[in-house]
Protein backbone atom coordinates (compact mmCIF):
# COMPACT_ATOMS: atom_id res chain seq x y z
CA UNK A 1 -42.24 132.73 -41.45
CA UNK A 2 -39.65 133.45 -43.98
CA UNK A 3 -41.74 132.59 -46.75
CA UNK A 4 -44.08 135.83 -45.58
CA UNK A 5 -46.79 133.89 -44.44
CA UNK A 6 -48.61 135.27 -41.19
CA UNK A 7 -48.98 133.32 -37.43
CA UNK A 8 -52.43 132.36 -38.59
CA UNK A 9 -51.35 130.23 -41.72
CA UNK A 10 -48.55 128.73 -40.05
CA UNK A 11 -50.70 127.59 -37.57
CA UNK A 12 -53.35 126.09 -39.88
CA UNK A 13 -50.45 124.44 -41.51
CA UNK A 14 -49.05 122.93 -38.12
CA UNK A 15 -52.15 122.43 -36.89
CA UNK A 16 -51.45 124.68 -33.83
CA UNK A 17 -53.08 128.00 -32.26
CA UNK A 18 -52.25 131.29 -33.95
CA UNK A 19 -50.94 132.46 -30.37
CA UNK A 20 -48.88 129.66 -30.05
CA UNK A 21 -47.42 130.30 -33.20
CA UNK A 22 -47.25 133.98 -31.93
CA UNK A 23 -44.88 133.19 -28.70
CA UNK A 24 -42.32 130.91 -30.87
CA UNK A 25 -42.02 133.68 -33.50
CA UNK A 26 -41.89 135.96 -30.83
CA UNK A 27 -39.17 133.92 -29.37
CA UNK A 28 -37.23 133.35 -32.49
CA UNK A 29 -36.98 137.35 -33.28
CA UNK A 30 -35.48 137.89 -29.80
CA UNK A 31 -33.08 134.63 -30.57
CA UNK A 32 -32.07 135.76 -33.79
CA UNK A 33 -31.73 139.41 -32.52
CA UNK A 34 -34.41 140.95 -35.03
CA UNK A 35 -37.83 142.68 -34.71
CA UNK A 36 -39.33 141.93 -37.88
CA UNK A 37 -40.36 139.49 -39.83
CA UNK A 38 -39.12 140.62 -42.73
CA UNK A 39 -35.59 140.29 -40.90
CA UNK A 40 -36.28 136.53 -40.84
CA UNK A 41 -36.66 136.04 -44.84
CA UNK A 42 -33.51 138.49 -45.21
CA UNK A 43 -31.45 135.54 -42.95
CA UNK A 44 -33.13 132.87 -44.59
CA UNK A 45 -32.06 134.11 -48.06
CA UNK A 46 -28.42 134.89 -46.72
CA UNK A 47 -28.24 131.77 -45.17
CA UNK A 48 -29.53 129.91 -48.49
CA UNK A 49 -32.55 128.24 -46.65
CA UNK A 50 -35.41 130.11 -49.39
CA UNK A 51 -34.81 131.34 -52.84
């Protein structure tokens, strides 16, 4: 998700349904305390975990 890739290529990746992958980003923005996903990559870069 930080990478900018959408629920339907992480789930082809994983091997999962795009709605699963829907309900654990879903899940993640309300742990994390952010709405979008763009929110996510600006943590991961802050954090160090993507260049």
């Amino acid at each position: 998700m930080a990478k900018g890739l959408t629920n339907e290529e992480i789930a082809g990746d994983l091997s999962l349904h795009p709605k699963t992958i829907g309900m654990i980003t879903k899940s993640i923005k309300e742990s994390l305390g952010v709405q979008r996903a763009a929110d996510i990559t600006r943590l991961a870069l802050k954090y160090e975990l993507i260049e």
